[in-house]
C-alpha atoms as a PDB file:
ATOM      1  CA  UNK A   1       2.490   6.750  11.549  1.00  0.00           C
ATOM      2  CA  UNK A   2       1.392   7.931   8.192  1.00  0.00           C
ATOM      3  CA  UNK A   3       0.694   5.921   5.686  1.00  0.00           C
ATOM      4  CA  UNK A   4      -0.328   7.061   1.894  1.00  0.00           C
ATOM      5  CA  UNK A   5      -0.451   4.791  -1.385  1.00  0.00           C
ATOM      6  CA  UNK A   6       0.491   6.298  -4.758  1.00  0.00           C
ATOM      7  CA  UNK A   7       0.333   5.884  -8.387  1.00  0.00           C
ATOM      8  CA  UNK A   8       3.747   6.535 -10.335  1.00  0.00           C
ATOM      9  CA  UNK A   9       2.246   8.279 -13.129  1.00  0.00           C
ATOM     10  CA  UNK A  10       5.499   9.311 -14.870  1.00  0.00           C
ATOM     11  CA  UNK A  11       6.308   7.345 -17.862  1.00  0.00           C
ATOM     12  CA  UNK A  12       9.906   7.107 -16.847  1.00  0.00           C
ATOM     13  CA  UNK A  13       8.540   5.791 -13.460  1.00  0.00           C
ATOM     14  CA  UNK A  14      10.164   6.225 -10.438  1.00  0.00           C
ATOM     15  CA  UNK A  15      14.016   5.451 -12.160  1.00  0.00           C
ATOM     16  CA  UNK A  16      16.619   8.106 -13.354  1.00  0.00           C
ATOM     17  CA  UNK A  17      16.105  11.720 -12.410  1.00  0.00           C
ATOM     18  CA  UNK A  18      12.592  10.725 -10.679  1.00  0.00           C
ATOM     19  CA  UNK A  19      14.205   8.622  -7.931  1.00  0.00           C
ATOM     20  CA  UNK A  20      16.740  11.182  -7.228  1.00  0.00           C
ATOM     21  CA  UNK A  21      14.168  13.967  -6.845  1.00  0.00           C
ATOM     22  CA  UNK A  22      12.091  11.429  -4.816  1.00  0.00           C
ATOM     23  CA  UNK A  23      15.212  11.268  -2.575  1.00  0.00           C
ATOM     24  CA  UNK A  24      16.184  14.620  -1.922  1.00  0.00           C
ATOM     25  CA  UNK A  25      12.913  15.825  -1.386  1.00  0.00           C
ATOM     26  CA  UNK A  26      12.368  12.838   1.575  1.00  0.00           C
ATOM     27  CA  UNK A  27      16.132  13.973   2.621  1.00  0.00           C
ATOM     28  CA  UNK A  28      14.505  17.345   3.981  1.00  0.00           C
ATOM     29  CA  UNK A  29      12.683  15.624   6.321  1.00  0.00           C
ATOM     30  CA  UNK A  30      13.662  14.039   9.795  1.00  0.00           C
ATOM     31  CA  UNK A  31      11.086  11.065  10.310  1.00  0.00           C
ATOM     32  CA  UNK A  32      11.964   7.879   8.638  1.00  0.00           C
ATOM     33  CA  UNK A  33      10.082   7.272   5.127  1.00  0.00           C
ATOM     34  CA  UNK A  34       9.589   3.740   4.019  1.00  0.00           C
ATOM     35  CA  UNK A  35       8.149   2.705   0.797  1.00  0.00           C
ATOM     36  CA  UNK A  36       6.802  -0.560  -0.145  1.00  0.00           C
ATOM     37  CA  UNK A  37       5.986  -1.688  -3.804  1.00  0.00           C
ATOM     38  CA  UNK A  38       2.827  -3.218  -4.825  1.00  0.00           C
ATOM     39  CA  UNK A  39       3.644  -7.051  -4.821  1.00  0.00           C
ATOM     40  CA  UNK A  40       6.858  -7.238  -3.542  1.00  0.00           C
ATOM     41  CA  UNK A  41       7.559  -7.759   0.081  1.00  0.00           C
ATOM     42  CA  UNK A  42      10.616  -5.513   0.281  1.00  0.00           C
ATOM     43  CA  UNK A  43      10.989  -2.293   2.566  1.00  0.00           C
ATOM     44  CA  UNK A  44      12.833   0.459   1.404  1.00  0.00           C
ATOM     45  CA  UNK A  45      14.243   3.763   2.832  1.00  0.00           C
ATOM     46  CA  UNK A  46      13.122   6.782   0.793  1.00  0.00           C
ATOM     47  CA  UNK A  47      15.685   8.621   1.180  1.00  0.00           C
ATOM     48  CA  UNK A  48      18.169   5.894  -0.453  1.00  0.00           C
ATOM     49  CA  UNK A  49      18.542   5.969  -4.177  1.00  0.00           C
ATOM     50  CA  UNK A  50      19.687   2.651  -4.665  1.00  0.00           C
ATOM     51  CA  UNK A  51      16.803   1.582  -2.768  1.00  0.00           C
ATOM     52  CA  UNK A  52      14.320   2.987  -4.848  1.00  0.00           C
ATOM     53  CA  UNK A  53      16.206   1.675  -7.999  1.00  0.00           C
ATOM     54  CA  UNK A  54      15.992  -1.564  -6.700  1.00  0.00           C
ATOM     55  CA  UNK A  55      12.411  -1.460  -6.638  1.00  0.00           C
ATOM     56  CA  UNK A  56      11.909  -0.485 -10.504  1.00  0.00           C
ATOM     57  CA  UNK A  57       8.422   1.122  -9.985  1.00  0.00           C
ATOM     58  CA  UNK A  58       6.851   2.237 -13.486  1.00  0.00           C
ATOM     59  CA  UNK A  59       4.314   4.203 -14.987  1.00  0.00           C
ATOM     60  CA  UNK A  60       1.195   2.706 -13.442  1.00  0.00           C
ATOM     61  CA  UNK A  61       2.681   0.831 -10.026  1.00  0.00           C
ATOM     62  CA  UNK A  62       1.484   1.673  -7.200  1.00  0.00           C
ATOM     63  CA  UNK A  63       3.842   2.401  -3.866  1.00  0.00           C
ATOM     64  CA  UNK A  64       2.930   2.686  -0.527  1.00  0.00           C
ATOM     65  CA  UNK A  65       4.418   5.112   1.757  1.00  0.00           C
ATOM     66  CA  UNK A  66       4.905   4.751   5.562  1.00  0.00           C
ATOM     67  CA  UNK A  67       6.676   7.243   7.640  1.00  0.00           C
ATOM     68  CA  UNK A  68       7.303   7.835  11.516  1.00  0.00           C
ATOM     69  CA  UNK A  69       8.527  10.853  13.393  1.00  0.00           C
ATOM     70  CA  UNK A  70       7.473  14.168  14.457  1.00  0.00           C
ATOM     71  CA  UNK A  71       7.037  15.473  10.678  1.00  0.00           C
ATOM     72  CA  UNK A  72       5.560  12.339   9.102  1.00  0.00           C
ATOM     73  CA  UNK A  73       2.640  14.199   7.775  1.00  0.00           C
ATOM     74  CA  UNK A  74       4.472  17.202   6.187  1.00  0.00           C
ATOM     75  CA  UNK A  75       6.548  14.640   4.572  1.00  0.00           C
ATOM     76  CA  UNK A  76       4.214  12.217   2.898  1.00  0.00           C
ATOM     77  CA  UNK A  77       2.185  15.450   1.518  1.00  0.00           C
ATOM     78  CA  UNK A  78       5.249  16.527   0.075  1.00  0.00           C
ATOM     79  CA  UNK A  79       6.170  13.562  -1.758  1.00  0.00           C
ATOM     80  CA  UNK A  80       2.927  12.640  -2.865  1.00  0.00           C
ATOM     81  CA  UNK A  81       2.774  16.672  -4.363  1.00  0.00           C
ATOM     82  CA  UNK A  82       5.869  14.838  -6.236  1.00  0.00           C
ATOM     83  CA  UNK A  83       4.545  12.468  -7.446  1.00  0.00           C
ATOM     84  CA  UNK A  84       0.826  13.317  -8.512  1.00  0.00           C
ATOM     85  CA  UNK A  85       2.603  16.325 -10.572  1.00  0.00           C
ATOM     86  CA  UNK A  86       4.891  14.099 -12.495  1.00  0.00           C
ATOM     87  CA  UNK A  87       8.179  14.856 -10.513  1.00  0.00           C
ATOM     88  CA  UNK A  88       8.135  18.476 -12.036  1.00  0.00           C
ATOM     89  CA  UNK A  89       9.358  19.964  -9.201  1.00  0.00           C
ATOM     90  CA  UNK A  90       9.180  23.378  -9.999  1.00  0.00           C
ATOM     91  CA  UNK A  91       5.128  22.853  -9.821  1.00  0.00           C
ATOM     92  CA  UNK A  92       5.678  21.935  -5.975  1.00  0.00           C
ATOM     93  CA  UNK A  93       5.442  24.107  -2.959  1.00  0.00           C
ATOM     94  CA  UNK A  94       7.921  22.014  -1.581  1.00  0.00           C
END
């Protein structure tokens, strides 16, 4: 397992447009991604977007990532590339 906390940066947080880039970029990837939010004892799929609504992460919460398969790795470094450049995808080498 790989496991990998992050700091939504983005004002908009991880809502809107953000989630749904979160989701298709965890989409690409076979092992299962599950995020927890700081203080709340929920587990979510990454690749659901109603999920990661639910969790209404903002500018400054933290997440935790956990995922499990054969390309775990390759798929937390690509979401945290997400996230640490603001969800601008086009500045990703994903």
């Amino acid at each position: 397992m790989t496991r990998k906390v992050l700091v939504i940066r983005a004002k908009e947080g991880l809502r809107g447009r953000n989630a749904e880039l979160f989701t298709i970029v965890a989409a690409k990837f076979s092992c299962r991604i599950d995020i927890v939010g700081a203080g709340r004892d929920k587990i979510i799929n990454a690749k659901s977007i109603m999920g990661l609504l639910s969790l209404t992460a903002k500018e400054g919460d933290s997440i935790t990532l956990a995922a499990r398969g054969p390309d775990a790795k390759e798929a937390v470094l690509a979401l945290t590339e997400l996230v640490e450049k603001d969800f601008r995808l086009d500045e990703c080498d994903i």
